[in-house]
N, C-alpha and C. Protein backbone atom coordinates (compact mmCIF):
# COMPACT_ATOMS: atom_id res chain seq x y z
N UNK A 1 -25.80 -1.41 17.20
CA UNK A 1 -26.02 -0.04 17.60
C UNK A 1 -24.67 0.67 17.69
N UNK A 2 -24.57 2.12 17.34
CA UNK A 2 -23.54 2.61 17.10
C UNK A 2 -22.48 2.72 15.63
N UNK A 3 -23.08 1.70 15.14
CA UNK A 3 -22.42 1.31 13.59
C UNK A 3 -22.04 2.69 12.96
N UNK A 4 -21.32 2.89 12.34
CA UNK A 4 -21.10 4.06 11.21
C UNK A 4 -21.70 3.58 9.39
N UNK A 5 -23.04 3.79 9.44
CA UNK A 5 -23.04 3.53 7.66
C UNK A 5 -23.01 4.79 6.66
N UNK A 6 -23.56 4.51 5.48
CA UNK A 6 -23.48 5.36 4.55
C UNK A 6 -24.35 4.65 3.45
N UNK A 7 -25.17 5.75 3.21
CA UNK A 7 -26.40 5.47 1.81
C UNK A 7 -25.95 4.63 0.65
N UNK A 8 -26.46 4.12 0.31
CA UNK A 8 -25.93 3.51 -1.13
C UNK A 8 -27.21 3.55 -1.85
N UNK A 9 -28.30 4.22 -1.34
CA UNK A 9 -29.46 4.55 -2.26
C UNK A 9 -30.09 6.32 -1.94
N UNK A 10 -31.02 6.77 -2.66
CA UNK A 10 -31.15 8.02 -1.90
C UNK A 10 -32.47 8.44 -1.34
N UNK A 11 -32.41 8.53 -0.22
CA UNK A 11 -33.75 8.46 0.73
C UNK A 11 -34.53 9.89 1.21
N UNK A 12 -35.20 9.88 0.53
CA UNK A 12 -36.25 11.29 1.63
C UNK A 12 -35.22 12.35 1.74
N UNK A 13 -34.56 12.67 0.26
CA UNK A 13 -33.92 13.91 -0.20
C UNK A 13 -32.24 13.93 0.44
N UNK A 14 -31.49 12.63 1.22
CA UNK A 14 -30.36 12.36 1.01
C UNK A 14 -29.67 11.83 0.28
N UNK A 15 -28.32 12.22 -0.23
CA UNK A 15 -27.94 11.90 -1.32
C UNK A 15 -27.14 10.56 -1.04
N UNK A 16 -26.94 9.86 -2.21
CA UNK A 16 -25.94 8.64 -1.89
C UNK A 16 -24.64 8.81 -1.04
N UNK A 17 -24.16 7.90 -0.26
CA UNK A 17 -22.89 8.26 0.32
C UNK A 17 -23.43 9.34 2.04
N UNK A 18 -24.54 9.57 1.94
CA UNK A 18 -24.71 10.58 3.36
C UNK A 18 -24.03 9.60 4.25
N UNK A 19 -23.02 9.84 5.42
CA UNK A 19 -22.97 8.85 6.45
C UNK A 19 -23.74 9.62 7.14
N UNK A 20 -23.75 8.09 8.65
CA UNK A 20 -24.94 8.22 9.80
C UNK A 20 -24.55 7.36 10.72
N UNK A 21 -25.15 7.20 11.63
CA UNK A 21 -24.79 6.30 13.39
C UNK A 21 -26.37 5.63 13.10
N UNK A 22 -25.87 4.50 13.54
CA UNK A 22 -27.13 3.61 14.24
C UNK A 22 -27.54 3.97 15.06
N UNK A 23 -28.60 4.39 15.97
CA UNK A 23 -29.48 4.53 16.81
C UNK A 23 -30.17 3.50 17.61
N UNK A 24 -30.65 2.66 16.53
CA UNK A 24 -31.76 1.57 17.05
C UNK A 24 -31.55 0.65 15.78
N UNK A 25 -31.67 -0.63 16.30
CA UNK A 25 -31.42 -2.12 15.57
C UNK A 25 -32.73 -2.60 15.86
N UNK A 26 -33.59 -3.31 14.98
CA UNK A 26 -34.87 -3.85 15.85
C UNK A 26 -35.20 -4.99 14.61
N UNK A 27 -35.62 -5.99 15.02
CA UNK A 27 -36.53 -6.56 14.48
C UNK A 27 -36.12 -8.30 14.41
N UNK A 28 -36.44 -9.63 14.00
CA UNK A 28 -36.10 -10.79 14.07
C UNK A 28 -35.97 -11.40 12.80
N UNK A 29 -37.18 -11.19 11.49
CA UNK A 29 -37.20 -11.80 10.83
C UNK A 29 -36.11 -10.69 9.06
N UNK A 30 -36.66 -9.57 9.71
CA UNK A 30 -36.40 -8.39 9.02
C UNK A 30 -35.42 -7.13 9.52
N UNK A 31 -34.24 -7.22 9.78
CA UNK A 31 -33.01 -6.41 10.38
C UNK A 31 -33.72 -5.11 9.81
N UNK A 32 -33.60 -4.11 10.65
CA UNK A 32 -34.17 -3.04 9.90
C UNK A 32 -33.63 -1.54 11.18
N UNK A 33 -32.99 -0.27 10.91
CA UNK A 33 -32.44 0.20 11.53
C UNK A 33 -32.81 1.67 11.13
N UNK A 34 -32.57 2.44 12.66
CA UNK A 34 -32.90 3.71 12.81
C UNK A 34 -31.65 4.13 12.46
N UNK A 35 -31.67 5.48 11.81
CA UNK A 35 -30.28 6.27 11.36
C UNK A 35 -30.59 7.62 11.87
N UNK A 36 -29.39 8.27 12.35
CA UNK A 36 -28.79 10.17 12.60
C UNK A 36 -27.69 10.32 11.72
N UNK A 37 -28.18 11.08 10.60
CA UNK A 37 -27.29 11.55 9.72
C UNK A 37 -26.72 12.64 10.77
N UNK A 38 -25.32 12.94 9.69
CA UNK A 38 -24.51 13.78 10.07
C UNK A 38 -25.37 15.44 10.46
N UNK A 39 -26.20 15.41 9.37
CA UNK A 39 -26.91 16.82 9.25
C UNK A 39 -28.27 16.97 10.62
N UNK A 40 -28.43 15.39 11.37
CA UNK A 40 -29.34 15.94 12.08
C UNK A 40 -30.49 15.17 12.12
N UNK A 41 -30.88 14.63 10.64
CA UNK A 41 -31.79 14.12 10.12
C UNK A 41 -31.85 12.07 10.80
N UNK A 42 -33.05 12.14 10.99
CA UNK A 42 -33.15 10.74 11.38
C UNK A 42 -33.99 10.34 10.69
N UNK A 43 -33.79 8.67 10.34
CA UNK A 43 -34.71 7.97 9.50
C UNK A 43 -34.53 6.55 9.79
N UNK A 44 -36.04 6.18 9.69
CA UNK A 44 -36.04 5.10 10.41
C UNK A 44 -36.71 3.76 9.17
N UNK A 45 -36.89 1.99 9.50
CA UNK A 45 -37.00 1.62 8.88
C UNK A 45 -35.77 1.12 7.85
N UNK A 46 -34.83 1.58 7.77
CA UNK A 46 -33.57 1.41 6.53
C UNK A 46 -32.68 -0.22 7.10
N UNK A 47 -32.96 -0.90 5.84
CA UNK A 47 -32.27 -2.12 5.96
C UNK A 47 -30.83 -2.50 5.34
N UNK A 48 -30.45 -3.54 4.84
CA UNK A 48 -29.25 -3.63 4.33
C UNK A 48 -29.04 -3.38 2.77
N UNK A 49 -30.61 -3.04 1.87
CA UNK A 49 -30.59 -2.69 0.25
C UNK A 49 -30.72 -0.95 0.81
N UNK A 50 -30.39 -0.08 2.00
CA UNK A 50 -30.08 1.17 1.81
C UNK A 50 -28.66 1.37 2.43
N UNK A 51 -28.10 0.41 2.97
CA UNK A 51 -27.03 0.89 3.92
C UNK A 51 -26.11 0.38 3.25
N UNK A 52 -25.19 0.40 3.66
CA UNK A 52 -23.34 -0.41 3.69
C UNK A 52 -22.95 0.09 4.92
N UNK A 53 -21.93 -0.74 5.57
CA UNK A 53 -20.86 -0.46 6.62
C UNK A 53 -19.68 -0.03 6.71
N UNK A 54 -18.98 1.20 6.97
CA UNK A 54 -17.84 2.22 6.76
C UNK A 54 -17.29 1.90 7.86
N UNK A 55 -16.06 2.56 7.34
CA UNK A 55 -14.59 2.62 8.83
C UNK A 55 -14.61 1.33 9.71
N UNK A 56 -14.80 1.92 11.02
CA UNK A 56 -14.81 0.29 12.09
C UNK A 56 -15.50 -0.78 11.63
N UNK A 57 -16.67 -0.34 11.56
CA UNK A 57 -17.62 -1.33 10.99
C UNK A 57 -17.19 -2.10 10.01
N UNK A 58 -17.09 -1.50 9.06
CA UNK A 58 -16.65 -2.74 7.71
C UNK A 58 -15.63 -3.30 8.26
N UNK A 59 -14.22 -3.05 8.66
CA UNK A 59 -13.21 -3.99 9.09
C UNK A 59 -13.38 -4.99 9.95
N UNK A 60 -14.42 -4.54 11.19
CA UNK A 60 -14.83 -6.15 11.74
C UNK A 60 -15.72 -6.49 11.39
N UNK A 61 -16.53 -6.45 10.72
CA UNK A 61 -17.37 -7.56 9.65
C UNK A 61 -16.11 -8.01 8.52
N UNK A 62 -15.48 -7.40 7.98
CA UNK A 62 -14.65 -7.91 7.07
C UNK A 62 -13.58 -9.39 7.74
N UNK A 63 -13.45 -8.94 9.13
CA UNK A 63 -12.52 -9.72 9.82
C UNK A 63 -13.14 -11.10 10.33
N UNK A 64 -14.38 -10.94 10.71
CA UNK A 64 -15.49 -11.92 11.01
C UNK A 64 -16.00 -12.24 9.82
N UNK A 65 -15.80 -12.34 8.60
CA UNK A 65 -16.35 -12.82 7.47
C UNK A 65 -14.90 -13.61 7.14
N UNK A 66 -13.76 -13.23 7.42
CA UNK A 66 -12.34 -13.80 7.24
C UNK A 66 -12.55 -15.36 8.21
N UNK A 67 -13.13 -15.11 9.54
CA UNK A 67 -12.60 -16.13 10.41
C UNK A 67 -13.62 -17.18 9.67
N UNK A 68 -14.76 -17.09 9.45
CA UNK A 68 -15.82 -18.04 8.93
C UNK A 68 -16.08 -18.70 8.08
C-alpha cells in the first residue's frame, strides 16, 4: 500500500505510462490492487500484467531482488 506504479497496458481509457498510488492490496492466491491515478480516477482489480513499479518502489524491490 502506497506503492507508486504506472500502466504498462491501457485500461478503461488510460493511456500507457498513467502513474498512480496503491490504495488497497488484497487477495492470497491472486495479488490484485486498487489504483488513484494522478487525474482522480480509481480502478480496481489491476495485477502485475497491468502495473510495473516506479521511483521508490522499483529501487527497493530492485535492492531486495539484489539481496536474494
Amino acid at each position: 500500500m502506497g506503492d507508486t506504479v504506472s500502466l504498462t497496458t491501457e485500461v478503461e481509457g488510460l493511456p500507457i505510462g498513467s502513474e498512480g498510488k496503491v490504495i488497497l492490496a488484497n487477495g492470497f492466491n491472486w495479488l490484485r490492487y486498487r489504483i488513484r491515478f494522478a487525474n482522480g480516477t480509481e480502478i480496481g482489480n489491476l495485477d502485475h500484467r497491468h502495473l510495473q513499479p516506479i521511483g521508490k518502489t522499483a529501487r527497493r524491490l530492485d535492492r531486495a531482488a539484489k539481496r536474494a
